[in-house]
N, C-alpha and C. Protein backbone atom coordinates (compact mmCIF):
# COMPACT_ATOMS: atom_id res chain seq x y z
N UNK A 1 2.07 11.18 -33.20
CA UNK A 1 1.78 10.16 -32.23
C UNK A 1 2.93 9.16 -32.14
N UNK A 2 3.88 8.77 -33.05
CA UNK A 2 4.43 7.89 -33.52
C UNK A 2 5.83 8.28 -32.29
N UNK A 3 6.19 9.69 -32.32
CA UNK A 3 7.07 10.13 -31.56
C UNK A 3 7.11 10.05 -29.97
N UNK A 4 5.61 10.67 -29.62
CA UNK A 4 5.46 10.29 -28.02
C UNK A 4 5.27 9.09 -28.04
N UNK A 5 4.83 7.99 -28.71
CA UNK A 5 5.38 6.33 -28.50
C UNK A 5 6.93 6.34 -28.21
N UNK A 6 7.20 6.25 -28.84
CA UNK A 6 9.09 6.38 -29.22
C UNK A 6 9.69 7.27 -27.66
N UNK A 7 8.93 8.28 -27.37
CA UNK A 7 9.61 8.64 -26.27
C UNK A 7 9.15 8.14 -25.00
N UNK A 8 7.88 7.68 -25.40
CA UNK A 8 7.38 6.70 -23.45
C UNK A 8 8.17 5.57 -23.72
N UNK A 9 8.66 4.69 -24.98
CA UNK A 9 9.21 3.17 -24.81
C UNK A 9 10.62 3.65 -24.72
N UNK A 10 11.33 4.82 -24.85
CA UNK A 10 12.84 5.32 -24.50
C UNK A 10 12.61 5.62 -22.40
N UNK A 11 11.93 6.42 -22.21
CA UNK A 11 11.61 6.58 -20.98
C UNK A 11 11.97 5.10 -20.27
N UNK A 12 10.37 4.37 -20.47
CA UNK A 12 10.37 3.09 -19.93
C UNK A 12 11.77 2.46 -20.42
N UNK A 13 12.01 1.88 -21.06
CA UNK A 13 13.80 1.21 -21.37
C UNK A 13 14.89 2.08 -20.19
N UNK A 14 14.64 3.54 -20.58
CA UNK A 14 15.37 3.53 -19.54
C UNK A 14 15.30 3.18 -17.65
N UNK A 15 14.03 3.65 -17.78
CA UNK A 15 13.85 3.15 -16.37
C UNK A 15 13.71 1.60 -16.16
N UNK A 16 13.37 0.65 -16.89
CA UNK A 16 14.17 -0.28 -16.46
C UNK A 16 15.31 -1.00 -16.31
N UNK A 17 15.84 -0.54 -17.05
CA UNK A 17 17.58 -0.31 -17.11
C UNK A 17 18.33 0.11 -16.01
N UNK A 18 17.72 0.95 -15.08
CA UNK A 18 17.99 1.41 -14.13
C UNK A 18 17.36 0.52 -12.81
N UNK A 19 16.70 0.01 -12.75
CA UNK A 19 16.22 -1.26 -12.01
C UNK A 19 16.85 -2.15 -12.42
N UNK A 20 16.97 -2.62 -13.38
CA UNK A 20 18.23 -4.08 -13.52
C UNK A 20 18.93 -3.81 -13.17
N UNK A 21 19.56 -2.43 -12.90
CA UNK A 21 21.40 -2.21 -12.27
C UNK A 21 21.01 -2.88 -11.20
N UNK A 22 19.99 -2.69 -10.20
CA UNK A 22 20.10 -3.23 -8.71
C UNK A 22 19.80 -4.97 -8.39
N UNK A 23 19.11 -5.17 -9.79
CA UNK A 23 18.76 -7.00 -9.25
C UNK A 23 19.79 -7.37 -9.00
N UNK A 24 21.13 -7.91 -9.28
CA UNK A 24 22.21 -8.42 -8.20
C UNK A 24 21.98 -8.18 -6.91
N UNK A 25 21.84 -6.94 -6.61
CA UNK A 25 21.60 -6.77 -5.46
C UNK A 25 21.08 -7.35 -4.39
N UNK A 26 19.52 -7.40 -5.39
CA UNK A 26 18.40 -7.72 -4.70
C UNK A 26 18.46 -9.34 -4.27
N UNK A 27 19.08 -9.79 -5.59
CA UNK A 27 19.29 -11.55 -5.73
C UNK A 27 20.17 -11.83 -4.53
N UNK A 28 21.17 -11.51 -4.37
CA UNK A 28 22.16 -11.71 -3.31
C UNK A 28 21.39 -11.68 -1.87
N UNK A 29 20.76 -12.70 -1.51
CA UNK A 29 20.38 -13.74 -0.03
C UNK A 29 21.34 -13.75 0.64
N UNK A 30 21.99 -14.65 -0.23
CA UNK A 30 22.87 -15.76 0.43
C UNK A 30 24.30 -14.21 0.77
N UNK A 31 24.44 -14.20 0.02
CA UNK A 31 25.88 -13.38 0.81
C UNK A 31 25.92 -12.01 1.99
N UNK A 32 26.70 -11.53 1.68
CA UNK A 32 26.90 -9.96 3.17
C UNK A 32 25.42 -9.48 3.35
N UNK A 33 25.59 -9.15 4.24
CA UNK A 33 24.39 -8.44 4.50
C UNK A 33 25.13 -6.77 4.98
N UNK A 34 25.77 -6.87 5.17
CA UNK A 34 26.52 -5.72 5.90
C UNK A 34 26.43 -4.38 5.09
N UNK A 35 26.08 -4.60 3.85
CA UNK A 35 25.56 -3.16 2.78
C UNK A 35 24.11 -3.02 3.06
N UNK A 36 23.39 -4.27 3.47
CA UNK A 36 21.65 -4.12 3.54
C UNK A 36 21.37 -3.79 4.34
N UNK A 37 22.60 -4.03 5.51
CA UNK A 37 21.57 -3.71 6.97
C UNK A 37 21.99 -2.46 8.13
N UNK A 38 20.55 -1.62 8.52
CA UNK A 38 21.72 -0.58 9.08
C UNK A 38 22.71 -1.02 10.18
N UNK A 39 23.06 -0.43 10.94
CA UNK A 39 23.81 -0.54 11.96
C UNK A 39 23.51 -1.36 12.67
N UNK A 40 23.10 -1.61 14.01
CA UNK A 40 22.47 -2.65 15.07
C UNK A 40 20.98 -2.55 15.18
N UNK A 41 20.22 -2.08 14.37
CA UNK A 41 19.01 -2.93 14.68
C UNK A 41 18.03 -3.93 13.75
N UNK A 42 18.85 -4.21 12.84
CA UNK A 42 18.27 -5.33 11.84
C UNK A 42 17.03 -4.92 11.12
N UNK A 43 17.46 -3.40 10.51
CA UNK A 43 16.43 -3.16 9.53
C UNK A 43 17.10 -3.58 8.28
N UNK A 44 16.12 -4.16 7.37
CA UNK A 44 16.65 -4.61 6.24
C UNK A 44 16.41 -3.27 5.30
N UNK A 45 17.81 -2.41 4.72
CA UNK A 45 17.13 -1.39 3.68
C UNK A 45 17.15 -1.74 2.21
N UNK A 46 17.22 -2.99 2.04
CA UNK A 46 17.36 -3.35 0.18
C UNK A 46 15.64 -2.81 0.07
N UNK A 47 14.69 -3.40 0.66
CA UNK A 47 13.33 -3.21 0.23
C UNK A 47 12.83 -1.43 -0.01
N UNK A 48 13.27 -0.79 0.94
CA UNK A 48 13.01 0.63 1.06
C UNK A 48 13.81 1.06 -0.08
N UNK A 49 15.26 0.44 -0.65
CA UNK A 49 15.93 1.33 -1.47
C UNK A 49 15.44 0.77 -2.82
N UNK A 50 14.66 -0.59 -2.54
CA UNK A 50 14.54 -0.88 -4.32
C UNK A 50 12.80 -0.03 -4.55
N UNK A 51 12.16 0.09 -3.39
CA UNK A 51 10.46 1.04 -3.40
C UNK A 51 11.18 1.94 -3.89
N UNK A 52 12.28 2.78 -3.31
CA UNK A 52 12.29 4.37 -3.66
C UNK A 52 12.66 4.24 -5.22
N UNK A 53 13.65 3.36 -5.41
CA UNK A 53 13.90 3.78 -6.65
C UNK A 53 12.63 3.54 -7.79
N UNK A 54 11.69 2.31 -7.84
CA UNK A 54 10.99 2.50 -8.69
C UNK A 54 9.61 3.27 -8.29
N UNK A 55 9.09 3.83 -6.86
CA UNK A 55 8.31 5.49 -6.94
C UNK A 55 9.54 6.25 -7.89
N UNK A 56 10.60 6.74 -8.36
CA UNK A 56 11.12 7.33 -8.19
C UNK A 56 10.91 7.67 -10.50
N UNK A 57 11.18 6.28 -10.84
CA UNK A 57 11.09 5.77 -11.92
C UNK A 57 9.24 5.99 -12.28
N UNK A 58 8.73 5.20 -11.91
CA UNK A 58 7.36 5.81 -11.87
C UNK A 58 7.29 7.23 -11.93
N UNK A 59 7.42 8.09 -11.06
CA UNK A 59 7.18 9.31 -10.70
C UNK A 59 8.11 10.05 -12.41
N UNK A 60 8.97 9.84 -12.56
CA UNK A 60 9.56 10.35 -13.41
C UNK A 60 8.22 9.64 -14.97
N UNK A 61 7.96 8.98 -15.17
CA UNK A 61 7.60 8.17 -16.78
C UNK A 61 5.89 8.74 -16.63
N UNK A 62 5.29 9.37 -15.16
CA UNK A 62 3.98 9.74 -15.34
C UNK A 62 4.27 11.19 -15.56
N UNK A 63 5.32 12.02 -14.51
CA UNK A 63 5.20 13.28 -15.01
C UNK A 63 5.89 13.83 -16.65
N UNK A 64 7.02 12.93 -17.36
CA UNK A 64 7.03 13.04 -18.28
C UNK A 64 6.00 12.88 -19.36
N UNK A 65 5.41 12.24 -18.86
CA UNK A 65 3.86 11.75 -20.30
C UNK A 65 3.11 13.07 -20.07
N UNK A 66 2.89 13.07 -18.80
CA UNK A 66 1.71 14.75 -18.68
C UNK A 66 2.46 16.11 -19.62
N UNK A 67 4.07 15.96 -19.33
CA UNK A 67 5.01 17.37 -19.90
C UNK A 67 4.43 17.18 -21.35
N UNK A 68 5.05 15.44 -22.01
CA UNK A 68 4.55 15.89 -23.55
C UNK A 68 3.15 15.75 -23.56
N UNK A 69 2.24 15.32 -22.79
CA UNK A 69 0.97 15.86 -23.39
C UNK A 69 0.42 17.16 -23.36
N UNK A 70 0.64 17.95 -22.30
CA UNK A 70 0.71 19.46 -22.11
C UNK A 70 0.94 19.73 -23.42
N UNK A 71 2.53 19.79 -23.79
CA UNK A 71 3.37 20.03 -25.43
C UNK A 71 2.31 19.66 -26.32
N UNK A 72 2.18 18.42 -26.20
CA UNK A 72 1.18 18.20 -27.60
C UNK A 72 0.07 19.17 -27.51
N UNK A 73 -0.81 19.20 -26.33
CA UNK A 73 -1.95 20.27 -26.59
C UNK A 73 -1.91 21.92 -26.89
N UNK A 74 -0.58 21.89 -27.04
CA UNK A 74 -0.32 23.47 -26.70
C UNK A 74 -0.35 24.12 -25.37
N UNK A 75 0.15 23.57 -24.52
CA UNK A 75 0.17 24.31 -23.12
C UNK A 75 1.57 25.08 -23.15
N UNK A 76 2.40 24.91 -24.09
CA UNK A 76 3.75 25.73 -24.03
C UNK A 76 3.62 26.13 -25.55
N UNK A 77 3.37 27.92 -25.09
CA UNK A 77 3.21 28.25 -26.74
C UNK A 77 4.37 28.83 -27.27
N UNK A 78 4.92 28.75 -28.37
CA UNK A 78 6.29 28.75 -29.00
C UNK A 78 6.54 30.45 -29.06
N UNK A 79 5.76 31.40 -29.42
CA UNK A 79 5.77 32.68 -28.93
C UNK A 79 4.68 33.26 -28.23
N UNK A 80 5.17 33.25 -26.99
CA UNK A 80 4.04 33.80 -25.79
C UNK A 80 3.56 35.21 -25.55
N UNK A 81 2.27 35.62 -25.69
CA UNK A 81 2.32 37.01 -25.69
C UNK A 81 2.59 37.77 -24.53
N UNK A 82 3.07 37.20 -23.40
CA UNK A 82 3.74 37.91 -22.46
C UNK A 82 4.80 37.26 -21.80
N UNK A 83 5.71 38.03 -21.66
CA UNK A 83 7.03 37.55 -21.04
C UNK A 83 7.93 38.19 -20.02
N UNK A 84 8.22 38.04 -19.37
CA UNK A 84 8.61 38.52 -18.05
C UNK A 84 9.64 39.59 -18.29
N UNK A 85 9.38 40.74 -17.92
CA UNK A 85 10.15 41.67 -18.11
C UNK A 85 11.92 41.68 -17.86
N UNK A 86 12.01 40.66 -16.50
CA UNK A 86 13.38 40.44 -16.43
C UNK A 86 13.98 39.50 -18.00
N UNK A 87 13.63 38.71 -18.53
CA UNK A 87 13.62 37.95 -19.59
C UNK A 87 14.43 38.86 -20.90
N UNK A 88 13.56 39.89 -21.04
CA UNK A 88 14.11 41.13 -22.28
C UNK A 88 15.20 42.54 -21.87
N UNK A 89 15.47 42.28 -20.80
CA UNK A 89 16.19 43.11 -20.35
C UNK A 89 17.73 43.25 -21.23
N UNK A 90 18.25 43.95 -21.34
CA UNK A 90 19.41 43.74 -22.08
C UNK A 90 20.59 44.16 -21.35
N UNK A 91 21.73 44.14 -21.24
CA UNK A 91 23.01 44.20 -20.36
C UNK A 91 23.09 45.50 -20.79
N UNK A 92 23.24 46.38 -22.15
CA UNK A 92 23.33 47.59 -21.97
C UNK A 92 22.49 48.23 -21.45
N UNK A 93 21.22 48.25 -21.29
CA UNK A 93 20.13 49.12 -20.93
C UNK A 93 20.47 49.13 -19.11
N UNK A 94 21.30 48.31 -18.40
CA UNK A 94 21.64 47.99 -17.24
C UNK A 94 22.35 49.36 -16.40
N UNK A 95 22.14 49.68 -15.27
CA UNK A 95 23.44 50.88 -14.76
C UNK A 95 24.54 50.66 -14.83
N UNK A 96 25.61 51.54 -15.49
CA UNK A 96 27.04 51.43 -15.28
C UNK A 96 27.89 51.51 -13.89
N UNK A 97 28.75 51.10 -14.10
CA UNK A 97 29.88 52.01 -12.87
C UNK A 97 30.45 53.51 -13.37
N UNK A 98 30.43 54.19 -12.67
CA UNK A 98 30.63 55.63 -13.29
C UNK A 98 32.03 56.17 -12.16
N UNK A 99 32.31 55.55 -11.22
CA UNK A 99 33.57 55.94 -10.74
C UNK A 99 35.05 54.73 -10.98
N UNK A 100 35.76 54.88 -10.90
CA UNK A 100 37.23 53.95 -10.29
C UNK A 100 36.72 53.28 -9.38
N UNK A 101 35.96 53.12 -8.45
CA UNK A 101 35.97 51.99 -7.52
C UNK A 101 34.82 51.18 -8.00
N UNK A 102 34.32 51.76 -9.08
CA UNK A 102 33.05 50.66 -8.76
C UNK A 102 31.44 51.01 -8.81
N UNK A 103 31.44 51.54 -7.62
CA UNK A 103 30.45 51.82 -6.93
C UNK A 103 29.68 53.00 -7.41
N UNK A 104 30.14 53.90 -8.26
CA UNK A 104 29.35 55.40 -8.91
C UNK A 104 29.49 56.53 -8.03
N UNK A 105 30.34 56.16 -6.95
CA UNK A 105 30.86 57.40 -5.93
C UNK A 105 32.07 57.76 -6.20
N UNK A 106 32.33 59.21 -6.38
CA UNK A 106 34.14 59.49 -6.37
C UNK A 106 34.62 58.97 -4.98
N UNK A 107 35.82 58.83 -4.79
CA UNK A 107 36.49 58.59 -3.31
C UNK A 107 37.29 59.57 -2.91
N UNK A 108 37.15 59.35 -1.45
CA UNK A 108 37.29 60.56 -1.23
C UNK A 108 39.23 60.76 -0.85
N UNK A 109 39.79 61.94 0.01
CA UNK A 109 40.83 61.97 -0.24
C UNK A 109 42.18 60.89 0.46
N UNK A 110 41.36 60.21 0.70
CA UNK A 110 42.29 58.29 1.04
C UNK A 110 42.33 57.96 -0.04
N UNK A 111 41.32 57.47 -1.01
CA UNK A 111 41.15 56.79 -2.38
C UNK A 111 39.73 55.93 -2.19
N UNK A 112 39.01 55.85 -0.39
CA UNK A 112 37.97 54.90 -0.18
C UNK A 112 37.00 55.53 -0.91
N UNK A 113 35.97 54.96 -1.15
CA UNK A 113 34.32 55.65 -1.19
C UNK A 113 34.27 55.56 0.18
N UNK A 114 32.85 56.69 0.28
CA UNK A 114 32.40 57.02 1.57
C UNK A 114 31.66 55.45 2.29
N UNK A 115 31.41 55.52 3.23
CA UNK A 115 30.46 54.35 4.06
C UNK A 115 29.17 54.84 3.12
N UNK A 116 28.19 53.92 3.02
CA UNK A 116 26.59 53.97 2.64
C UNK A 116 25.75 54.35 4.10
């Protein structure tokens, strides 16, 4: 228990860490506006860009808590009794090339393989 503490108050630290980068931002009234505002029609985007980022922060610190609680309950089992056949495949068990070009066709008397 002691650990998923330790990793939601690392999470959270970081995500607010990442929101303090922007308070200057946000603080700055008084100066340019010319980074906040789009082009000619006087939408202000500091508000939309400081929402996205903390949905964004949020969204990240709820689906991380669900990942390690999954983990903690055993929803990811350390040897699974089935595993995807592409997974065990091995590079030798794979087809070779069996000609000079490549392809497993001799070529013919140019040096091409034939068209498919």
């Amino acid at each position: 228990m002691k650990t998923l503490l330790l990793r939601l108050a690392i999470v959270s630290a970081l995500a607010v860490a990442a929101l303090a980068v922007i308070a200057p931002a946000a603080a700055d009234d008084e100066g340019s506006h010319a980074a906040t505002q789009a082009a000619d029609d006087g939408t202000d985007i500091l508000p939309v860009t400081l929402w996205s980022l903390a949905g964004v922060a949020v969204g990240a610190t709820v689906m991380g808590t669900l990942y390690l609680f999954k983990r903690r309950v055993g929803g990811f089992p350390e040897n699974p009794s089935w595993t995807a056949p592409i997974s065990v495949m091995r590079s030798r068990d794979l087809p070779g090339d069996d000609g000079a070009s490549g392809h497993g066709a001799s070529p013919d008397a140019h040096g091409h393989a034939p068209a498919h």
